[in-house]
C-alpha atoms as a PDB file:
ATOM      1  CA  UNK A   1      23.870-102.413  20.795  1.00  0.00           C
ATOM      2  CA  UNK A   2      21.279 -99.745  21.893  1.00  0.00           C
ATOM      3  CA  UNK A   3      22.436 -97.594  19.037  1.00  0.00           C
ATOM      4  CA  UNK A   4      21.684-100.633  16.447  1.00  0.00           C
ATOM      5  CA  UNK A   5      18.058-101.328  18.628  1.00  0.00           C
ATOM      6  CA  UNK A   6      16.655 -98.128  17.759  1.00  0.00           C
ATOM      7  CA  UNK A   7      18.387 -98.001  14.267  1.00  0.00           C
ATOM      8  CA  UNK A   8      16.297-100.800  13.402  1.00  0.00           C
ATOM      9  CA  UNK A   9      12.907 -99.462  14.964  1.00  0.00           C
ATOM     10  CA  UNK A  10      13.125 -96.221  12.918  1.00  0.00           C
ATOM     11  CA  UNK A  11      13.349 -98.582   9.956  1.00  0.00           C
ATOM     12  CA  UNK A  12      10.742-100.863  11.238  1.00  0.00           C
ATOM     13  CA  UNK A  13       8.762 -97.517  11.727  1.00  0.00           C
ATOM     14  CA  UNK A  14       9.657 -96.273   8.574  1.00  0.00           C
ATOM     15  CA  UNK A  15       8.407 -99.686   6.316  1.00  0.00           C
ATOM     16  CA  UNK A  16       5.542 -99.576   8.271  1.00  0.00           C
ATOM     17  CA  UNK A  17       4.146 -96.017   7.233  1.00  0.00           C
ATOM     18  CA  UNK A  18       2.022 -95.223   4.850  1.00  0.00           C
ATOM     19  CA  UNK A  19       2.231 -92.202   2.440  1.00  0.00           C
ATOM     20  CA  UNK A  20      -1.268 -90.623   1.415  1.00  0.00           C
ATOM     21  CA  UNK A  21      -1.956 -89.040  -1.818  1.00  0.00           C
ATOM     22  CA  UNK A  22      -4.444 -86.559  -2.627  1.00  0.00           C
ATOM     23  CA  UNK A  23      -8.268 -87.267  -3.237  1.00  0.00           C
ATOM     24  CA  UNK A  24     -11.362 -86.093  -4.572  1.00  0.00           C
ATOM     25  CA  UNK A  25     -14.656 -86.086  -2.832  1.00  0.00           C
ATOM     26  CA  UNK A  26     -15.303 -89.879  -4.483  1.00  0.00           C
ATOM     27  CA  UNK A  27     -11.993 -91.246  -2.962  1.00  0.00           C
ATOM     28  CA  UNK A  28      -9.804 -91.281  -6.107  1.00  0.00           C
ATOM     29  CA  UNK A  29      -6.269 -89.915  -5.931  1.00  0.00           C
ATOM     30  CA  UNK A  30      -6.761 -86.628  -7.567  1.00  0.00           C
ATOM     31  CA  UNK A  31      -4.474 -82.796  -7.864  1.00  0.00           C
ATOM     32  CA  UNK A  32      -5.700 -80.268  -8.407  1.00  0.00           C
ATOM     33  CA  UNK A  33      -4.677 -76.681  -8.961  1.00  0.00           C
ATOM     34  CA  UNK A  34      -6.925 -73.137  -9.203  1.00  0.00           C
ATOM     35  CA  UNK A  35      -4.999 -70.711 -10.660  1.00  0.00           C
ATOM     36  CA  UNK A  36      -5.402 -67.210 -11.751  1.00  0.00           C
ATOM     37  CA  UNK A  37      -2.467 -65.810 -14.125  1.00  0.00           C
ATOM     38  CA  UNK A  38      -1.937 -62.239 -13.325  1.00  0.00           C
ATOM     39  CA  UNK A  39      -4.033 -60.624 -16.265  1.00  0.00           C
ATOM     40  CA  UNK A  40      -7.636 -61.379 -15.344  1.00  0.00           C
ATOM     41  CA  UNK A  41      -8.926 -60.316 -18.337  1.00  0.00           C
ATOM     42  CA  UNK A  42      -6.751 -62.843 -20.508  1.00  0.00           C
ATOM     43  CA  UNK A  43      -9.158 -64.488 -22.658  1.00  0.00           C
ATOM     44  CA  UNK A  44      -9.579 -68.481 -22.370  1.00  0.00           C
ATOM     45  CA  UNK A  45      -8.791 -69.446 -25.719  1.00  0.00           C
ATOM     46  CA  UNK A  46      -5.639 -67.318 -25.569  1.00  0.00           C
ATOM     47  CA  UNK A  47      -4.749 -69.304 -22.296  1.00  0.00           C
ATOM     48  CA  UNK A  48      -5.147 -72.637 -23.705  1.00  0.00           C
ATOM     49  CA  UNK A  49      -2.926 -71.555 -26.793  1.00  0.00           C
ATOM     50  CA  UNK A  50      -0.107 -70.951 -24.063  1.00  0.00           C
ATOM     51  CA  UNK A  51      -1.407 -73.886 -22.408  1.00  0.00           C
ATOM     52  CA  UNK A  52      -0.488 -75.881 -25.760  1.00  0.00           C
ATOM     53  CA  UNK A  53       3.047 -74.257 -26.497  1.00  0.00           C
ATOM     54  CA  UNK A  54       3.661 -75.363 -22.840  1.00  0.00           C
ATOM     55  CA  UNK A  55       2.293 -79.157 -23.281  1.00  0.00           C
ATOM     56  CA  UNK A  56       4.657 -79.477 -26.690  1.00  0.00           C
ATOM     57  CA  UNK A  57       7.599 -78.339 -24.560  1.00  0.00           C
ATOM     58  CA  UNK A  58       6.818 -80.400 -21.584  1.00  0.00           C
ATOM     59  CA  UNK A  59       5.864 -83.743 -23.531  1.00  0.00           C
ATOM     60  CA  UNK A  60       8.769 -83.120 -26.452  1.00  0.00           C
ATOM     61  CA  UNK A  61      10.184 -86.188 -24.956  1.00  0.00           C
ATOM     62  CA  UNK A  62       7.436 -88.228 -24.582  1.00  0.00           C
ATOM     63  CA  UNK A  63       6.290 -89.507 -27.891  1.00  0.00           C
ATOM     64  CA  UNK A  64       3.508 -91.425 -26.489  1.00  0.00           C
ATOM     65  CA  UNK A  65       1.323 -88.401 -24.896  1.00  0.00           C
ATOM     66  CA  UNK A  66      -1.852 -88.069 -26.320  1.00  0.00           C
ATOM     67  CA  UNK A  67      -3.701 -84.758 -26.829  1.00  0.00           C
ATOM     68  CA  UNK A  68      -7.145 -83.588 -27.257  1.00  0.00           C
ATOM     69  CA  UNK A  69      -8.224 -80.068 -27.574  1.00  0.00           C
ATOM     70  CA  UNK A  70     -11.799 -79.207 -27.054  1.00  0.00           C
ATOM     71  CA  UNK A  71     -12.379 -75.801 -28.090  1.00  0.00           C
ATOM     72  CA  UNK A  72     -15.984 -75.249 -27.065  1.00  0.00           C
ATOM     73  CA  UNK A  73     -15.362 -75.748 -23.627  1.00  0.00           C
ATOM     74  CA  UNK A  74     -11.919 -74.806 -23.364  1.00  0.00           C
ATOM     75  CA  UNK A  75     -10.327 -78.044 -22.138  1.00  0.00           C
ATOM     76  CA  UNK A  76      -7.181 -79.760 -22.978  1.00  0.00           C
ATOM     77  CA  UNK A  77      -7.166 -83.475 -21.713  1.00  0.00           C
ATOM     78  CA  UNK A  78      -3.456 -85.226 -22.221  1.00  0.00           C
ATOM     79  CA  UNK A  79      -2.896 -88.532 -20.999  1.00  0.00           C
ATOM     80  CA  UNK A  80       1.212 -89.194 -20.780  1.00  0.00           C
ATOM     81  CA  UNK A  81       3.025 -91.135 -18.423  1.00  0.00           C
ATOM     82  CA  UNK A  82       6.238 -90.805 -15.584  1.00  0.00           C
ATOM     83  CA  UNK A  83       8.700 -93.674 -15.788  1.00  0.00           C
ATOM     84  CA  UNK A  84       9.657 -94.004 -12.300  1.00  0.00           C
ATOM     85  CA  UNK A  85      12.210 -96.525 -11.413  1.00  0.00           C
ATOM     86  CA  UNK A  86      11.023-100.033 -13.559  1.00  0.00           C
ATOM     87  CA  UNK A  87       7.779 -98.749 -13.698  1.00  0.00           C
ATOM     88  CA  UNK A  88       5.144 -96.381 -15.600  1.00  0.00           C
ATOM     89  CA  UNK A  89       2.969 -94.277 -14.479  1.00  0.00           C
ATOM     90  CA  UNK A  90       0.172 -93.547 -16.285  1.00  0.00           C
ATOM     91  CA  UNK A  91      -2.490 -90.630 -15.662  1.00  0.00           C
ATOM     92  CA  UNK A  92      -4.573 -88.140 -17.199  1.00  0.00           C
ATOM     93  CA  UNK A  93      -4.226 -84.390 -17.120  1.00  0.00           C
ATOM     94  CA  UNK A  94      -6.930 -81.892 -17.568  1.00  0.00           C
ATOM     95  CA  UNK A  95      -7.241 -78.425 -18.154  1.00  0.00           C
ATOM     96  CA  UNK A  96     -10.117 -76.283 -18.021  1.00  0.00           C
ATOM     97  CA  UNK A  97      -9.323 -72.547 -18.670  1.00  0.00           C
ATOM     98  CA  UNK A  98     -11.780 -69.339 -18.065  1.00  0.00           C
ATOM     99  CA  UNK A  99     -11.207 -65.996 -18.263  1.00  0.00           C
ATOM    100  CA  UNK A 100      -7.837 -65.249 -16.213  1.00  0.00           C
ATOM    101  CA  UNK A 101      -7.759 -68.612 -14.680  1.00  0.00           C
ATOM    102  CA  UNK A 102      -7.287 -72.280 -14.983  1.00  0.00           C
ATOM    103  CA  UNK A 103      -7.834 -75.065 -13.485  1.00  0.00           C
ATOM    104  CA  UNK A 104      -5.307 -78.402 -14.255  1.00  0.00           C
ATOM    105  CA  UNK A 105      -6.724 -81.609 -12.542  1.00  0.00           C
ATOM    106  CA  UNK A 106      -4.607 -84.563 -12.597  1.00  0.00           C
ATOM    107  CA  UNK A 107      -6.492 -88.165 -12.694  1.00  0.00           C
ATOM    108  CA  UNK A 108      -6.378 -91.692 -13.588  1.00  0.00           C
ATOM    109  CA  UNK A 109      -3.290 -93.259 -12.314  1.00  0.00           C
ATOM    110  CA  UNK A 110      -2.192 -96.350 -13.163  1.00  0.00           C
ATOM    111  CA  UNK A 111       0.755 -97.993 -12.181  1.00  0.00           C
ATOM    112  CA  UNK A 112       2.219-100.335 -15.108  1.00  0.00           C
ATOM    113  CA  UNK A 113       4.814-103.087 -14.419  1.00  0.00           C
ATOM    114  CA  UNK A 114       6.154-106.340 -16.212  1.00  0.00           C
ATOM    115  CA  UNK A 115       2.805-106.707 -18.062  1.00  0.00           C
ATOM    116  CA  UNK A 116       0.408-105.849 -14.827  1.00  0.00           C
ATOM    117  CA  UNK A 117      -1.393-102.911 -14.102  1.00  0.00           C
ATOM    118  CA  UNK A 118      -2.446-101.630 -10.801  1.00  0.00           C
ATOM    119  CA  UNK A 119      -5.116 -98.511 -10.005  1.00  0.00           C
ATOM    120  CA  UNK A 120      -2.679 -96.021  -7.642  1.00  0.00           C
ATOM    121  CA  UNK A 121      -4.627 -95.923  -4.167  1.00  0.00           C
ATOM    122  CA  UNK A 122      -4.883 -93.313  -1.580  1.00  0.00           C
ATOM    123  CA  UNK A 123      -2.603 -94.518   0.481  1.00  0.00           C
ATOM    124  CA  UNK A 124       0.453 -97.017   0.228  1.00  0.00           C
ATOM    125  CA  UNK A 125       0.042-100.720   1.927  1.00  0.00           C
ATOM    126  CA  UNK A 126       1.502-101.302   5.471  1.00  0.00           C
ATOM    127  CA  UNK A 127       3.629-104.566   5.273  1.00  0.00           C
ATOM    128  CA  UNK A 128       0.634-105.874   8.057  1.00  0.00           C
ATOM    129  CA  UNK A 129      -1.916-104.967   4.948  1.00  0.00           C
ATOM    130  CA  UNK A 130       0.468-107.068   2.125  1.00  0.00           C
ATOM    131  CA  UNK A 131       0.538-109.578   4.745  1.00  0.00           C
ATOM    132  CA  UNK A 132      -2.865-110.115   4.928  1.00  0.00           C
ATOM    133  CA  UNK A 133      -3.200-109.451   1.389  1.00  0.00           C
ATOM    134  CA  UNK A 134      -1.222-112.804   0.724  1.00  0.00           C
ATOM    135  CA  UNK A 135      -2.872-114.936   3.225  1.00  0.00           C
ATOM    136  CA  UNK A 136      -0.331-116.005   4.845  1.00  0.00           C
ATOM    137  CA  UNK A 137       1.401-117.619   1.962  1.00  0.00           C
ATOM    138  CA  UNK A 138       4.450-115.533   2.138  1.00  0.00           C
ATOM    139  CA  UNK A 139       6.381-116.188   5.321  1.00  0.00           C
ATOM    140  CA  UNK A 140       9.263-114.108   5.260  1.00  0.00           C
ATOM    141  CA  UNK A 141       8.558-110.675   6.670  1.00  0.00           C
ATOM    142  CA  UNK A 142      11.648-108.674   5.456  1.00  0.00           C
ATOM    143  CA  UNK A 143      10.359-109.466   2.294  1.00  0.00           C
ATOM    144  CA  UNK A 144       7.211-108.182   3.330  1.00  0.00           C
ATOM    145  CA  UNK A 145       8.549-104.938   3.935  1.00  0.00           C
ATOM    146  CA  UNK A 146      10.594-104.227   1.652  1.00  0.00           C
ATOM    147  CA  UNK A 147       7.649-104.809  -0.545  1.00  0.00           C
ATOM    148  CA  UNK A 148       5.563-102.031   1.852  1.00  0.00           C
ATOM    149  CA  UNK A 149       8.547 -99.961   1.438  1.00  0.00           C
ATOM    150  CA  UNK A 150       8.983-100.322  -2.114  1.00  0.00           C
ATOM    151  CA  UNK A 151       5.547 -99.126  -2.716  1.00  0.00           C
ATOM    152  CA  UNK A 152       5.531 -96.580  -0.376  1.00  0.00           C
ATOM    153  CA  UNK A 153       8.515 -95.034  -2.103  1.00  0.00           C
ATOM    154  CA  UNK A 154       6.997 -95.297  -5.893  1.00  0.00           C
ATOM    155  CA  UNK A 155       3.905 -93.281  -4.092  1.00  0.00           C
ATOM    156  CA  UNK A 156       6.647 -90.356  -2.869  1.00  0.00           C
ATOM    157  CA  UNK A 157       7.985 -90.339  -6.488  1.00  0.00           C
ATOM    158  CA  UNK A 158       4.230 -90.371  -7.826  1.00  0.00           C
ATOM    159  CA  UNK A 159       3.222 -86.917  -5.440  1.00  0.00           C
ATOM    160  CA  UNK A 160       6.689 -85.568  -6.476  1.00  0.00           C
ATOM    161  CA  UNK A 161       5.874 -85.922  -9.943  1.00  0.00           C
ATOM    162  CA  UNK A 162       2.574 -84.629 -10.209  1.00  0.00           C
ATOM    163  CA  UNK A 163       3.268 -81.900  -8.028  1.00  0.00           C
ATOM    164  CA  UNK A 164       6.107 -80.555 -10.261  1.00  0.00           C
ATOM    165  CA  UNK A 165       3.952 -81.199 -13.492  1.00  0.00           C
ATOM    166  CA  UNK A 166       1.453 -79.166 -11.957  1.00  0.00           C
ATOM    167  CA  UNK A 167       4.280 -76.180 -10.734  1.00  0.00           C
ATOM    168  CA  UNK A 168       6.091 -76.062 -14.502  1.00  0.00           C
ATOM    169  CA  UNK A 169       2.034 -75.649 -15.696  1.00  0.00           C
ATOM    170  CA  UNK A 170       1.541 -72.799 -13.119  1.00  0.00           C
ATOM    171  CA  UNK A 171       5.225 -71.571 -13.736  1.00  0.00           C
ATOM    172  CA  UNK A 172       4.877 -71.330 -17.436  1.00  0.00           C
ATOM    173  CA  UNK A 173       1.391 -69.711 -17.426  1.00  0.00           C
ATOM    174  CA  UNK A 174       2.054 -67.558 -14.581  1.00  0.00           C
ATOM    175  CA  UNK A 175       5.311 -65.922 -15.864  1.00  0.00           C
ATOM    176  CA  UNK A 176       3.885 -65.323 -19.419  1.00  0.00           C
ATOM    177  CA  UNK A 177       1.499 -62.778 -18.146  1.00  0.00           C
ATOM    178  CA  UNK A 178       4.173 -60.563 -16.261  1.00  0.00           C
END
């Protein structure tokens, strides 16, 4: 009986916690990576050209990702998506290259689901926050959080995903130059 007591308070606990994503200085959920490849003097234009033989390898599957090359500035913007679980995940990756370095900024996510779309937030809702959020019209607090927990686990699979987009990026441009 104690055993199943604090079982069920490290799950309480655990739908209860919130999972906070990365921001910028306006509040948005926001990564973003600095990098310098290992030959400084690797000029920007020939940087974005590996930067685009990476982007057709990494969106091959992905019909849907758009790209836009800006060649003035150096910038590659490509909005694409993550399907995680039933949902998608849209967002918006930039990348702004100089000489020897880049910068990749991801931006603009949008959770997508049976027709509705949602802004992602900083932070995942406690099930006392969807609570409130429903006034009171939903009674049954399991289903509260499992709701809480649901969300908080699409936010995990959200920071896992744009953290690896952002690590194939760096690996790809990074082991190029050696």
């Amino acid at each position: 009986m104690k055993y199943l007591l604090i079982l069920s308070l490290l799950v309480s606990v655990h739908a209860l916690a919130q999972l906070r994503l990365p921001t910028n200085e306006t509040g948005q959920v926001q990564y973003q990576e600095i990098v310098r490849v290992p030959n400084a003097k690797l000029p920007a234009r020939q940087l974005m050209g590996q930067l685009h033989d990476w982007a057709e390898f990494y969106y091959e599957s992905e019909p849907t990702a758009e790209q836009q090359y800006d060649p003035e500035h150096n910038i590659q913007f490509i909005k694409a998506s993550y399907a995680i679980d039933d949902q998608i995940v849209r967002y918006t990756l930039t990348v702004e290259a100089k000489f020897g370095r880049y910068r990749a900024t991801i931006t603009d996510l949008i959770a997508e689901s049976k027709g509705i779309s949602v802004p992602v937030r900083t932070t995942s809702s406690t099930a006392s926050e969807l609570e409130r959020a429903a006034d009171g019209k939903i009674t049954n607090r399991k289903l509260i959080e499992q709701a809480a927990q649901q969300q908080a686990d699409l936010y995990r699979q959200i920071d896992k995903s744009c953290r690896d987009t952002l690590a194939s990026l760096k690996q790809f441009l990074t082991t190029l130059q050696k």
